[in-house]
N, C-alpha and C. Protein backbone atom coordinates (compact mmCIF):
# COMPACT_ATOMS: atom_id res chain seq x y z
N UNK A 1 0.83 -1.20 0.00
CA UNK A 1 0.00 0.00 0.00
C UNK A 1 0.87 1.26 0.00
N UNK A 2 1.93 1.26 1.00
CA UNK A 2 2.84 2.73 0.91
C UNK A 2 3.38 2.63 -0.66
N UNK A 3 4.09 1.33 -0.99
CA UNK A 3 4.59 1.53 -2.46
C UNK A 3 3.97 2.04 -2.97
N UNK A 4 2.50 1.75 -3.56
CA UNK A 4 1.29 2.35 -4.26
C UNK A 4 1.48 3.96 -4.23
N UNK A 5 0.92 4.04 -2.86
CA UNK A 5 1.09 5.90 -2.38
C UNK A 5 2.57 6.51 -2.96
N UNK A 6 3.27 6.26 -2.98
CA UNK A 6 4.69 6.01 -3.21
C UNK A 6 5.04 6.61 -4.26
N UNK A 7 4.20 5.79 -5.49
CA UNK A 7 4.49 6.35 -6.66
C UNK A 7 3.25 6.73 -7.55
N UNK A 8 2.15 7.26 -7.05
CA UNK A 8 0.64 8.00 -6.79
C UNK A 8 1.72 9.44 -6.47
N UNK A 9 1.86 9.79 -5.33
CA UNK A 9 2.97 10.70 -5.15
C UNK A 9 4.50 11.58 -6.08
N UNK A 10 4.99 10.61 -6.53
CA UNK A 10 6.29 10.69 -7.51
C UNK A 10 5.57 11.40 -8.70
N UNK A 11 4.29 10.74 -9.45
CA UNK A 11 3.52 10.64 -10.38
C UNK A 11 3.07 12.10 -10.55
N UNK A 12 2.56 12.17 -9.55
CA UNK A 12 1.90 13.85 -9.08
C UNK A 12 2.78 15.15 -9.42
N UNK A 13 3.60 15.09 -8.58
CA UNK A 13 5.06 16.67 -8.63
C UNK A 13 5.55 15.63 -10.04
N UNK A 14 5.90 14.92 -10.76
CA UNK A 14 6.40 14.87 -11.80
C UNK A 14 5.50 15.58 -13.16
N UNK A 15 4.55 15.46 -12.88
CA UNK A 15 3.29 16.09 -13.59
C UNK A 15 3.19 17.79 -13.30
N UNK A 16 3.36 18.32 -11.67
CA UNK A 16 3.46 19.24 -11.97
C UNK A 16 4.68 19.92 -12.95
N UNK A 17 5.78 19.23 -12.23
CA UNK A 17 7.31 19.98 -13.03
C UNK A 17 6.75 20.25 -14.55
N UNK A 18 6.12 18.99 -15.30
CA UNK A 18 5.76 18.96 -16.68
C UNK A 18 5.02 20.25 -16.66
N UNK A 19 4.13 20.47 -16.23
CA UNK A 19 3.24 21.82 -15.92
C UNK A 19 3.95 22.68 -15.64
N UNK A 20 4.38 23.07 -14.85
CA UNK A 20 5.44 24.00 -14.35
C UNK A 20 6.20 24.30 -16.21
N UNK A 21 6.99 23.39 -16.44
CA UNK A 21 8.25 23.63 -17.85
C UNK A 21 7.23 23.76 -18.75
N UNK A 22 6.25 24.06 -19.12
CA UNK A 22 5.51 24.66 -20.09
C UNK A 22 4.98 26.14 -20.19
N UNK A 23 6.01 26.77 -19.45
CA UNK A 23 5.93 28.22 -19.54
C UNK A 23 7.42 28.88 -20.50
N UNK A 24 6.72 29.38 -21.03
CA UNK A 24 7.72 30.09 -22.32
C UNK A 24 9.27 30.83 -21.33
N UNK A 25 9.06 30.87 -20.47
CA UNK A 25 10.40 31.25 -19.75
C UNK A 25 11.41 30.43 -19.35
N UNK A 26 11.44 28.92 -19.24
CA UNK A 26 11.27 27.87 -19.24
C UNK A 26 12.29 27.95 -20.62
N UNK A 27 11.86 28.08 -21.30
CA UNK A 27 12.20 27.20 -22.76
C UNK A 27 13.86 28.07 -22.88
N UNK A 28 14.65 27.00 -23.54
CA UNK A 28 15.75 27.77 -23.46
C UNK A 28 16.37 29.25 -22.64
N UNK A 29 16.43 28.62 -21.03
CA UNK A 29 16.41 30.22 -20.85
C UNK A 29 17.11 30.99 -20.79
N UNK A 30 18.46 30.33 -21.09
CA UNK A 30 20.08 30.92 -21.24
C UNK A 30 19.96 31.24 -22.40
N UNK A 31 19.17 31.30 -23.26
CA UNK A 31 19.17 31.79 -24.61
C UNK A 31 18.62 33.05 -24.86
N UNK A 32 19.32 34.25 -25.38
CA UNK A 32 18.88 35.42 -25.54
C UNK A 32 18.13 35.72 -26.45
N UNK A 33 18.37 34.45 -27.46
CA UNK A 33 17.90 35.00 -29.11
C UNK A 33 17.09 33.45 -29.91
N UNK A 34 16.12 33.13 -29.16
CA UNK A 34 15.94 31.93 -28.90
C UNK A 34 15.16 31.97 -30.28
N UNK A 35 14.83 31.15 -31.11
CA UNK A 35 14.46 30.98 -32.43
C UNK A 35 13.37 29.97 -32.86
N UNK A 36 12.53 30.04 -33.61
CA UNK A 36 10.95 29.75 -33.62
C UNK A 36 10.96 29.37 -35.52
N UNK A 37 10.59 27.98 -35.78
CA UNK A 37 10.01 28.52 -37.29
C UNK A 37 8.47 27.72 -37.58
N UNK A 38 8.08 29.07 -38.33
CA UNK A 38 6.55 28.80 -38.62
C UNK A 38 6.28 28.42 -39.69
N UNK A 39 5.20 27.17 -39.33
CA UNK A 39 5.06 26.27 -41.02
C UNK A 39 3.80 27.27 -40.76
N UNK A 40 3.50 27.81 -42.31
CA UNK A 40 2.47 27.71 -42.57
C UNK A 40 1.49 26.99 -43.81
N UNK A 41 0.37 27.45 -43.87
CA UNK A 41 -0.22 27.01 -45.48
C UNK A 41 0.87 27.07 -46.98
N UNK A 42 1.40 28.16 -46.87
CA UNK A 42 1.89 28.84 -48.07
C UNK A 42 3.66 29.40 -47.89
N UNK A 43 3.73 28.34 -46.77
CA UNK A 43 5.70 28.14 -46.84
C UNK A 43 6.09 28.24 -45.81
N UNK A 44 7.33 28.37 -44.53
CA UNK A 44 7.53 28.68 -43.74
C UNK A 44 8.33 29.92 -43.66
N UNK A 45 8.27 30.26 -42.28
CA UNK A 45 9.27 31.56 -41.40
C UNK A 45 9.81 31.19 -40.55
N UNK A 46 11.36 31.56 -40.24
CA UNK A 46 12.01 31.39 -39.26
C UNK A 46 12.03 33.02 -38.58
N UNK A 47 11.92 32.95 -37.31
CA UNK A 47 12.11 34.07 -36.86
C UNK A 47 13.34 33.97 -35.54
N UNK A 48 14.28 35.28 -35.64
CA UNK A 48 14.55 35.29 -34.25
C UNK A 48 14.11 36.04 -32.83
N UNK A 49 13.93 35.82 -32.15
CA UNK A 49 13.26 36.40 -31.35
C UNK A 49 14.61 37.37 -30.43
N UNK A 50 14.25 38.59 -29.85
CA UNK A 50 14.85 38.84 -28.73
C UNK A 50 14.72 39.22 -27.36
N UNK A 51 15.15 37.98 -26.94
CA UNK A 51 14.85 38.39 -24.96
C UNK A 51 15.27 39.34 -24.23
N UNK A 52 16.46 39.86 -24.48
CA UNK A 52 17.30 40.70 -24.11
C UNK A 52 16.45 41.71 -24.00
N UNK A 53 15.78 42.08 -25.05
CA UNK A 53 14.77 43.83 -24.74
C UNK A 53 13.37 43.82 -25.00
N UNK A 54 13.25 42.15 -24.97
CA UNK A 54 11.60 42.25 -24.81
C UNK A 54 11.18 41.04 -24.40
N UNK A 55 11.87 40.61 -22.72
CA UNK A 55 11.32 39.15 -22.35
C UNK A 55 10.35 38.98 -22.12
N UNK A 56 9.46 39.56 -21.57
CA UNK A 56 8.31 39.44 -21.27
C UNK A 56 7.03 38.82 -22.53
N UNK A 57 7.63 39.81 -23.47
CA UNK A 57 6.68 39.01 -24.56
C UNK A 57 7.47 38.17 -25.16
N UNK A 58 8.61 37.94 -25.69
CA UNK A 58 9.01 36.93 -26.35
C UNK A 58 8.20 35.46 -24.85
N UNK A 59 8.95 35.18 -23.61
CA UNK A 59 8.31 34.92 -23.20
C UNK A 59 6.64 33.98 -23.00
N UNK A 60 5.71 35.13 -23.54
CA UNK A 60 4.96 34.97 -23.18
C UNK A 60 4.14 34.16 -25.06
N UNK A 61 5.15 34.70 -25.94
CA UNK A 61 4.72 34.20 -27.34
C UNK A 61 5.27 32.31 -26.91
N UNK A 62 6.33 32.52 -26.54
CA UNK A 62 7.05 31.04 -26.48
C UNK A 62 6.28 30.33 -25.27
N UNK A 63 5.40 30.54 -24.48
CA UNK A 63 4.23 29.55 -23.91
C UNK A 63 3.32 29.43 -24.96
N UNK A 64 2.65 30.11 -25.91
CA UNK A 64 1.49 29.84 -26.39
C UNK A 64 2.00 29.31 -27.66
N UNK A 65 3.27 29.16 -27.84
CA UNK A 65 3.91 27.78 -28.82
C UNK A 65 4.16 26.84 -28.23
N UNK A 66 4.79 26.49 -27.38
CA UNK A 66 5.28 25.29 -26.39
C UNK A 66 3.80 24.00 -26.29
N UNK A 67 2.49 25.23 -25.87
CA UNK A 67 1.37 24.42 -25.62
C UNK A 67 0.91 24.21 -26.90
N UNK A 68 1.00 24.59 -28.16
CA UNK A 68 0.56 24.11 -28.84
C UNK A 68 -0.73 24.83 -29.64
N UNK A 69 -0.82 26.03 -28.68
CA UNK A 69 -1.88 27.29 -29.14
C UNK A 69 -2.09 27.27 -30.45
N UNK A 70 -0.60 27.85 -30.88
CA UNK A 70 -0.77 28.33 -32.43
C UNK A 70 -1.26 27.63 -33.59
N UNK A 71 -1.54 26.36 -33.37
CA UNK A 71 -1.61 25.39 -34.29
C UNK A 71 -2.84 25.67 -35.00
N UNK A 72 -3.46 25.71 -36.26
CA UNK A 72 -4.84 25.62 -36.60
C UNK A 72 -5.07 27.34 -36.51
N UNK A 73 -4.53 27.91 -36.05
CA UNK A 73 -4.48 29.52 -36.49
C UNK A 73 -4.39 30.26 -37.69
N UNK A 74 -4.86 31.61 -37.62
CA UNK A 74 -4.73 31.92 -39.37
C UNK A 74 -3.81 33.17 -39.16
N UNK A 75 -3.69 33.50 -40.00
CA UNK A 75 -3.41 35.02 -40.65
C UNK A 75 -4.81 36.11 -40.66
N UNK A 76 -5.27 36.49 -39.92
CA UNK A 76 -6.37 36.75 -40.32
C UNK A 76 -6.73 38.51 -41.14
N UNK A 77 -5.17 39.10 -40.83
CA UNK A 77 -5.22 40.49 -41.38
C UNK A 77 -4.20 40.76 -42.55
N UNK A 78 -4.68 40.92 -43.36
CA UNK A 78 -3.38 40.85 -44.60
C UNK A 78 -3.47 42.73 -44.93
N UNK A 79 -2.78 43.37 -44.52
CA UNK A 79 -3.42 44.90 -44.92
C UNK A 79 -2.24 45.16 -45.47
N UNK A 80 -3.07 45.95 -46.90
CA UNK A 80 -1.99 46.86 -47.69
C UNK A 80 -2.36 48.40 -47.90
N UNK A 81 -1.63 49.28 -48.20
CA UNK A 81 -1.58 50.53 -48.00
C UNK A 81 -2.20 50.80 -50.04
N UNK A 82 -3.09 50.53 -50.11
CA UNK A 82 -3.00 50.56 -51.89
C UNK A 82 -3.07 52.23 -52.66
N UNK A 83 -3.77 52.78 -51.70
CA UNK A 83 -3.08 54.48 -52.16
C UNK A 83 -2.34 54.62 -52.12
N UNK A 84 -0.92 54.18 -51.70
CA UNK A 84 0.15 54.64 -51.61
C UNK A 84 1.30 53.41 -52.07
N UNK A 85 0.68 52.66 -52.42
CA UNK A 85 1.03 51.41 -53.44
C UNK A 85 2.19 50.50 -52.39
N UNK A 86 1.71 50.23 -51.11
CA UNK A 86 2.39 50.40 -50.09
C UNK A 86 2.17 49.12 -49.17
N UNK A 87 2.86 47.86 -48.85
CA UNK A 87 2.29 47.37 -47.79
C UNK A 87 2.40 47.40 -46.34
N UNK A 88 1.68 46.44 -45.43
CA UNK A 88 1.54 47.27 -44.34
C UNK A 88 1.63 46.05 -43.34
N UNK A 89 1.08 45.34 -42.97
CA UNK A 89 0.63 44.34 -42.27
C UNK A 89 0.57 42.75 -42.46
N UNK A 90 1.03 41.69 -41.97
CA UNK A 90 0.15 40.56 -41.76
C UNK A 90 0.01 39.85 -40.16
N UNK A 91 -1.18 39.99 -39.38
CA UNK A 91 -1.38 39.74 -38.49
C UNK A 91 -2.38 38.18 -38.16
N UNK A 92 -1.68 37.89 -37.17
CA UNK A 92 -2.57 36.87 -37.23
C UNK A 92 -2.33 36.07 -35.40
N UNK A 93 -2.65 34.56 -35.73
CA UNK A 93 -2.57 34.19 -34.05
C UNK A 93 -3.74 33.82 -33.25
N UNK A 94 -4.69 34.34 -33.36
CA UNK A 94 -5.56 34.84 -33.09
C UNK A 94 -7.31 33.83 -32.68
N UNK A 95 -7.38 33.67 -34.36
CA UNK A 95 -8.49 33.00 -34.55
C UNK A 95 -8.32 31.81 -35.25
N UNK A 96 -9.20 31.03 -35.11
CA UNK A 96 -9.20 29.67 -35.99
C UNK A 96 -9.48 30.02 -37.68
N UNK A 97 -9.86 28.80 -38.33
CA UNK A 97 -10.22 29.22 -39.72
C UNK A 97 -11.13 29.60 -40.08
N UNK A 98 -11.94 29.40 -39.41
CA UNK A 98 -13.76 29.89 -39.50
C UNK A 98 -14.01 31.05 -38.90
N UNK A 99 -12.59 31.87 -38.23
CA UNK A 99 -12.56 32.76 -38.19
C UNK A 99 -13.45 33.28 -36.43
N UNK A 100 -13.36 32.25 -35.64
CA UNK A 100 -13.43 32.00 -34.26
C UNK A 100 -12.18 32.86 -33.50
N UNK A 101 -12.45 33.03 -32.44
CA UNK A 101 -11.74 33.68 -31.47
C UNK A 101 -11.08 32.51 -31.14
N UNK A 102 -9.71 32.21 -30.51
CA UNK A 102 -9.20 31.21 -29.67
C UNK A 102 -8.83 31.43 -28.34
N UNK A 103 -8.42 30.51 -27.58
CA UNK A 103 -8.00 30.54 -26.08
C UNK A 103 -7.10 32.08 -25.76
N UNK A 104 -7.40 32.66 -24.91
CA UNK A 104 -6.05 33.78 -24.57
C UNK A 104 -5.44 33.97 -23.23
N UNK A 105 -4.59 33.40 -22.64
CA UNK A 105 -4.13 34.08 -21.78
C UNK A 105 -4.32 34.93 -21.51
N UNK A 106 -3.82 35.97 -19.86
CA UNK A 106 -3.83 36.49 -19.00
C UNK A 106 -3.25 38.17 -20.34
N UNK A 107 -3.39 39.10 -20.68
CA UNK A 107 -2.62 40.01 -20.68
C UNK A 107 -1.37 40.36 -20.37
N UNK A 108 -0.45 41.44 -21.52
CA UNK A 108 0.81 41.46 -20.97
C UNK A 108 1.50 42.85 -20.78
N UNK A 109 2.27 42.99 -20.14
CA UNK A 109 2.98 44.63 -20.21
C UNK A 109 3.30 44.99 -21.53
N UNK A 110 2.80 45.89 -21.76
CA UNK A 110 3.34 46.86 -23.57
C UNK A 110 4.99 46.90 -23.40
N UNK A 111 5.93 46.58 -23.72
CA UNK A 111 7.34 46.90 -24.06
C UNK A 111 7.99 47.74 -24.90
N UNK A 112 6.95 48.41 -25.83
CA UNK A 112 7.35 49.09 -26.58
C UNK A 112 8.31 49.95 -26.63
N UNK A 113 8.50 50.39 -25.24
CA UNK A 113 9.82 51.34 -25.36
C UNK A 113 11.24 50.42 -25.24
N UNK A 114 11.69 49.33 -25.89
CA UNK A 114 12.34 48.56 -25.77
C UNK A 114 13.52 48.93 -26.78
N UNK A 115 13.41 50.31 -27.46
CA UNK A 115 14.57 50.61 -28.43
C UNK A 115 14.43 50.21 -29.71
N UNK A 116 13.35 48.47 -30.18
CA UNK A 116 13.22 47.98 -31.62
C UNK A 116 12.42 48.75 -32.19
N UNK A 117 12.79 48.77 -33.86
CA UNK A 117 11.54 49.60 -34.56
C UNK A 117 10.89 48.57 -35.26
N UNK A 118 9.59 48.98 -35.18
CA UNK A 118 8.54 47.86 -36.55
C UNK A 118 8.72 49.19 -37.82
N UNK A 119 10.01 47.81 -37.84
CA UNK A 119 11.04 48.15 -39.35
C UNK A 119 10.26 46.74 -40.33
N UNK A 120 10.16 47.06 -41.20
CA UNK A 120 10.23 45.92 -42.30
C UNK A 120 10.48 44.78 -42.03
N UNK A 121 9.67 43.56 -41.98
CA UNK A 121 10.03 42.00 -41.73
C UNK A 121 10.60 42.05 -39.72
N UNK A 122 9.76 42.87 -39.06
CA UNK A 122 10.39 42.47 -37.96
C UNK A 122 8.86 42.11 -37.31
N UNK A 123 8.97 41.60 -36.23
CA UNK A 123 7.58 40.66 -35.52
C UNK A 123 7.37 41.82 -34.51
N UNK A 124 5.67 42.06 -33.99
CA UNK A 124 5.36 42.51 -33.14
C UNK A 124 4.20 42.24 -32.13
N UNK A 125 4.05 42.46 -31.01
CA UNK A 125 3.09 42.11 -30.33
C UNK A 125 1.70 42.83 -30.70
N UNK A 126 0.54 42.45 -31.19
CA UNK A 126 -0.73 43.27 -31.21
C UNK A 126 -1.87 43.47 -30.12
N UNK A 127 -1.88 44.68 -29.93
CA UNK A 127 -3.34 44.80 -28.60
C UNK A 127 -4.30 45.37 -29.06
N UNK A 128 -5.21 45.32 -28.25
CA UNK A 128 -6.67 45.48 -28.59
C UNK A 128 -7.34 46.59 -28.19
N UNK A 129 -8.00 47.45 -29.46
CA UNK A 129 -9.09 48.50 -28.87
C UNK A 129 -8.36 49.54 -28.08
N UNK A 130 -6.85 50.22 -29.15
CA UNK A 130 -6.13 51.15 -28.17
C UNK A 130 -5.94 50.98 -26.76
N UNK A 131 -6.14 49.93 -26.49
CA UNK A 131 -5.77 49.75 -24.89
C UNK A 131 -4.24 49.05 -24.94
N UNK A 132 -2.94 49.77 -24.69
CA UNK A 132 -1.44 48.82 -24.80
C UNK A 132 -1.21 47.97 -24.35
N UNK A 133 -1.99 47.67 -23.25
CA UNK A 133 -1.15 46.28 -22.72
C UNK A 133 -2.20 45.51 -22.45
N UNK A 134 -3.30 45.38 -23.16
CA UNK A 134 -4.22 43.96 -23.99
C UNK A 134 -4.13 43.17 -24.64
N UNK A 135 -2.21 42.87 -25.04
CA UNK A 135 -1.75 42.21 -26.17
C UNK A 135 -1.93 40.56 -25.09
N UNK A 136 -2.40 39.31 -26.09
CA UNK A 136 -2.58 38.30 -25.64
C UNK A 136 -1.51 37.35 -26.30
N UNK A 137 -1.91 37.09 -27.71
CA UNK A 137 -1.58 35.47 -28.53
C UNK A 137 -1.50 36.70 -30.02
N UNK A 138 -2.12 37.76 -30.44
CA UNK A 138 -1.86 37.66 -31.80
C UNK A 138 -0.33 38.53 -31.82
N UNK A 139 0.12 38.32 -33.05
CA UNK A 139 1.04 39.24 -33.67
C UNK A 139 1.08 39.83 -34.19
N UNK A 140 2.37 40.16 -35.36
CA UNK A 140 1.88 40.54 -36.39
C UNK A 140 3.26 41.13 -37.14
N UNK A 141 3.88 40.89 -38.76
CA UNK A 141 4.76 41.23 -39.07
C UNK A 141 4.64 42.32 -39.99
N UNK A 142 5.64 43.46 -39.91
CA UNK A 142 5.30 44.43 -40.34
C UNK A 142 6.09 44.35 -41.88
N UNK A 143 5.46 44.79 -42.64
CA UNK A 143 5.76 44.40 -44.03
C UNK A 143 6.30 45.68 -44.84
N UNK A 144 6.42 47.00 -43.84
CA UNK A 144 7.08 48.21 -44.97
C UNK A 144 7.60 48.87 -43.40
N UNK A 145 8.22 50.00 -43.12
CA UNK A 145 9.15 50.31 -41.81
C UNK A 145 7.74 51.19 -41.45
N UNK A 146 6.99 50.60 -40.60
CA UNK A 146 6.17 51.67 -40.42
C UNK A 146 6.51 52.21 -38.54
N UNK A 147 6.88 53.38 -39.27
CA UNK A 147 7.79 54.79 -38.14
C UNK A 147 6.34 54.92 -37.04
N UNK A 148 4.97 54.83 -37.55
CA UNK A 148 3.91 55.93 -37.15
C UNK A 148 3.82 54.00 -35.61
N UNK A 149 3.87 53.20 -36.00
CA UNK A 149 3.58 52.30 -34.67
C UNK A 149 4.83 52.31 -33.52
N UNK A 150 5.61 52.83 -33.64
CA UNK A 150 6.53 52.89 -32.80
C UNK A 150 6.04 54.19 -31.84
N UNK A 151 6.75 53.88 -30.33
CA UNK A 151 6.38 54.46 -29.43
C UNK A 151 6.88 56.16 -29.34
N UNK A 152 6.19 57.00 -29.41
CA UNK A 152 5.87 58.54 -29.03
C UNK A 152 5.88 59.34 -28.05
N UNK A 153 4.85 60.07 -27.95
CA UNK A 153 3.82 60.63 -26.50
C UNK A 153 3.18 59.38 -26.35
N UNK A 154 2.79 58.74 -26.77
CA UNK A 154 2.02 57.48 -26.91
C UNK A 154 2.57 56.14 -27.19
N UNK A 155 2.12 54.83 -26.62
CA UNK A 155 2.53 53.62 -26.46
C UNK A 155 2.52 53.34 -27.78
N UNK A 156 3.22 52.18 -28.22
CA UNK A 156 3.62 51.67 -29.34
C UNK A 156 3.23 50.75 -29.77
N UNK A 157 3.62 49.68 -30.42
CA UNK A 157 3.71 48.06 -30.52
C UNK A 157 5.21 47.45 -30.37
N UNK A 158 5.13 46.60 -29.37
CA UNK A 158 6.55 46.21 -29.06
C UNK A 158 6.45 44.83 -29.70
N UNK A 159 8.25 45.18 -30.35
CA UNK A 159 8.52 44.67 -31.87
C UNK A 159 9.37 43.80 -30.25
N UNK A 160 9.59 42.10 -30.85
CA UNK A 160 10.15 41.22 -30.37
C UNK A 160 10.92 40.42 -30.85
N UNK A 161 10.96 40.71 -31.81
CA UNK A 161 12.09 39.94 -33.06
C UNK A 161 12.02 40.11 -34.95
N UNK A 162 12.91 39.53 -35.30
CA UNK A 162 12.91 39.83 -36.93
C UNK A 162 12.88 38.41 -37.66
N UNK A 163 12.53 38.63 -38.84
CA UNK A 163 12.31 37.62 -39.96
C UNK A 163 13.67 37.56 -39.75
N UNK A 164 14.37 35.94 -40.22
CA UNK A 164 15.84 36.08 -40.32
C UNK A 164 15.74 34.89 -41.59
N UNK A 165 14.82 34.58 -41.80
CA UNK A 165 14.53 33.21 -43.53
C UNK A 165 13.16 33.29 -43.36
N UNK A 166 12.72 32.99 -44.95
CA UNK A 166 11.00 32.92 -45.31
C UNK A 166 10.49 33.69 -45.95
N UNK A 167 11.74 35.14 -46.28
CA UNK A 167 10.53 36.74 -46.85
C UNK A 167 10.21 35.92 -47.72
N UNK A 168 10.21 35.43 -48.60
CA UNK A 168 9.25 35.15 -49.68
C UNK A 168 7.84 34.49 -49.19
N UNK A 169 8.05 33.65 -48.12
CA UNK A 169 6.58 33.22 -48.02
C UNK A 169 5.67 34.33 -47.26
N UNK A 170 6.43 34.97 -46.33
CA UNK A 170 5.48 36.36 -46.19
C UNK A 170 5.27 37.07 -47.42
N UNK A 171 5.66 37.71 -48.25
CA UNK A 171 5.36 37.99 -49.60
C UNK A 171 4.30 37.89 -50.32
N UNK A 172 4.16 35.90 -50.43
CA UNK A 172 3.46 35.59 -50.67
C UNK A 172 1.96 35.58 -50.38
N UNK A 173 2.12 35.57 -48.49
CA UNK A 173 0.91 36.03 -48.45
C UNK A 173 0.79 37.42 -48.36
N UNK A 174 1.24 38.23 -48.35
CA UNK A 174 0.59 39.68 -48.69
C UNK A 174 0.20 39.98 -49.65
N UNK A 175 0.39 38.91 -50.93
CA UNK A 175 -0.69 38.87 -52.49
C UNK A 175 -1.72 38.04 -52.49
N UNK A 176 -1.98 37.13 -51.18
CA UNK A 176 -3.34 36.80 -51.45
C UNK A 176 -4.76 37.63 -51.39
N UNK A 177 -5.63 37.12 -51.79
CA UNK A 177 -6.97 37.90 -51.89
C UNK A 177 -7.57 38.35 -50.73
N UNK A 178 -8.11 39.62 -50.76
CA UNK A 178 -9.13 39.71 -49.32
C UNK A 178 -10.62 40.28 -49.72
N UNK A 179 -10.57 40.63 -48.87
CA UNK A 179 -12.49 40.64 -48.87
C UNK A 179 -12.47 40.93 -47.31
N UNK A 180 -13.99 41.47 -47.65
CA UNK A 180 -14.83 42.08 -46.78
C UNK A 180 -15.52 40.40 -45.88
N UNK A 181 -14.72 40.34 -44.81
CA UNK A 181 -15.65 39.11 -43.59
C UNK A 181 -16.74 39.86 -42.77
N UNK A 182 -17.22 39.02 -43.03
CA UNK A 182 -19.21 39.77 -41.94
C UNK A 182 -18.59 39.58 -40.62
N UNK A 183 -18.58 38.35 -40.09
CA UNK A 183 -17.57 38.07 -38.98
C UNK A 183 -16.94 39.00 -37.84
N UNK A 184 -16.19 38.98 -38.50
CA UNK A 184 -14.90 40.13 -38.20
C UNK A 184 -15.32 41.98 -38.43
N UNK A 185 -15.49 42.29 -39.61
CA UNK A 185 -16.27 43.34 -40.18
C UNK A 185 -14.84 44.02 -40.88
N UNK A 186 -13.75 43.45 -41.26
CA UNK A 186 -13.08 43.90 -41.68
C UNK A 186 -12.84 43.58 -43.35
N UNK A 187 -12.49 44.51 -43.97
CA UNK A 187 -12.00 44.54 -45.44
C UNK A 187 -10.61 43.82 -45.95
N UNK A 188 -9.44 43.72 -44.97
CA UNK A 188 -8.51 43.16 -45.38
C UNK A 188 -8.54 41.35 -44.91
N UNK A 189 -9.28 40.71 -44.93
CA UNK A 189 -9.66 38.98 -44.65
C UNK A 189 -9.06 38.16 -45.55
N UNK A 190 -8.15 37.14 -45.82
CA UNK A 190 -8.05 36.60 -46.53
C UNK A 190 -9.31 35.84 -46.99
N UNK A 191 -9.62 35.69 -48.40
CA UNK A 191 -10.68 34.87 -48.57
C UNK A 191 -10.28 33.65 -48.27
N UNK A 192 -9.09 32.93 -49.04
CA UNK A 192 -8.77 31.69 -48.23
C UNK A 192 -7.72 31.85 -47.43
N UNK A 193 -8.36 31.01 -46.25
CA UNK A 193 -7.54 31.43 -44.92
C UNK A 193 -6.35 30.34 -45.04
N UNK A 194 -4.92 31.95 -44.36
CA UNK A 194 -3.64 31.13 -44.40
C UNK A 194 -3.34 30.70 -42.84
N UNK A 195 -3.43 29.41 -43.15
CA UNK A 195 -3.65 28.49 -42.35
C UNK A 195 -2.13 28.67 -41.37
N UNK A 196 -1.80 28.54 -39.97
CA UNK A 196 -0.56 28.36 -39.63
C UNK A 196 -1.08 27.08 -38.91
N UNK A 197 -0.33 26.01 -39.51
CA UNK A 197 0.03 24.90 -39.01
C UNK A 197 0.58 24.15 -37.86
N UNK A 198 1.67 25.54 -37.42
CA UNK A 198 2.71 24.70 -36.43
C UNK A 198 3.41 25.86 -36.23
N UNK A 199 4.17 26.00 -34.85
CA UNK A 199 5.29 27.14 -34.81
C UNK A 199 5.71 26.47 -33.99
N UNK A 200 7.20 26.01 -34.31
CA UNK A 200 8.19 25.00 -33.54
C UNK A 200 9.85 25.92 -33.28
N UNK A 201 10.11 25.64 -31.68
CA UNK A 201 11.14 26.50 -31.19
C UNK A 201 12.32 25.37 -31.66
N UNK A 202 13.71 26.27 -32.81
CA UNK A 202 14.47 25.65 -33.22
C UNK A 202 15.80 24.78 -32.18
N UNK A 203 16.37 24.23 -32.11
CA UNK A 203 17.47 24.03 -31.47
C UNK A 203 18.18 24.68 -31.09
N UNK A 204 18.92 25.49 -29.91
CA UNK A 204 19.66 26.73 -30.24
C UNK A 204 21.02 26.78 -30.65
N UNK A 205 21.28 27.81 -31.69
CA UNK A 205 22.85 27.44 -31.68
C UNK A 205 24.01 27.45 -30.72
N UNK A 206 24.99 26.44 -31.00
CA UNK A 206 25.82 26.49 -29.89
C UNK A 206 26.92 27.48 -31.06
N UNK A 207 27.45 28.10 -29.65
CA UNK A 207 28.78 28.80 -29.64
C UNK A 207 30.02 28.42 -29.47
């Protein structure tokens, strides 16, 4: 009977630790520049991330990969600047394909004043409804240097890492089709949704 209890017990705190190491802080944590690549529908991205001036969200992106969040996620904002022949956006994370809300964590601190610019091909955290630090699970990569989201008199979007392989498959999707979703109520929707498959944290390099 104690054997039983024994390892009923062992079983338990081994389960939590598992629980416990599924927090994105956790994951490589001697690693400053810890690295992520995203399969999607229409090719992959490698990104690097940086901890150094924005742990909190890198962080908090690398739990909602670890668990497995991202999987079955879309792209759901493809925005281009077309007066000005200009692109702008692809955001996503967010929602499923049918264009559902998904699970979100707790809210996070805005970092924006972290020194990065959402320069061209670099990753950023997205929040909600002008409120800065409502950012949950989506992202979003900025696709031309846009100066006007960086932080001011006013909070920013804190950029957490850069494309480092893949521009072409971002590219790619910034030429797919959009349309007007009832849904959502937005104009930039992909009609067919780019699916993200998987976002898997790479091996890190050794030095």
């Amino acid at each position: 009977m104690k054997r039983i209890w024994f390892i009923l017990i062992v079983a338990l705190f081994s389960n939590l630790a598992f629980t416990a190491n599924k927090e994105g802080r956790f994951v490589q944590k001697d690693n400053l520049f810890p690295r992520v690549e995203i399969t999607t529908s229409l090719g992959k991205v490698t990104l690097e991330l940086d901890r150094s001036r924005a742990p909190i969200t890198v962080n908090n992106f690398l739990t909602y990969v670890i668990n497995g969040d991202y999987k079955g996620s879309v792209f759901h904002r493809v925005e281009r600047d077309d007066a000005n022949e200009q692109d702008f956006v692809i955001q996503g994370g967010g929602y499923d394909k049918d264009y559902d809300g998904m699970f979100e964590r707790p809210p996070i601190f805005n970092e924006s004043g972290n020194g990065m610019k959402n320069d061209i091909y670099s990753v950023a955290m997205a929040y909600q409804d002008s409120k800065p630090h409502s950012g949950t699970r989506q992202f979003f990569f900025n696709m031309d240097n846009n100066k006007h989201l960086n932080p001011g008199r006013d909070w920013g979007f804190a950029v957490f890492g850069n494309v480092i392989e893949g521009y072409e498959t971002l590219d790619k999707i910034m030429q797919v089709e959009t349309g007007y979703n009832q849904k959502l109520g937005y104009t930039f929707i992909p009609k067919t949704p780019v699916i993200i498959f998987d976002i898997a944290v790479l091996k890190a390099i050794e030095l």
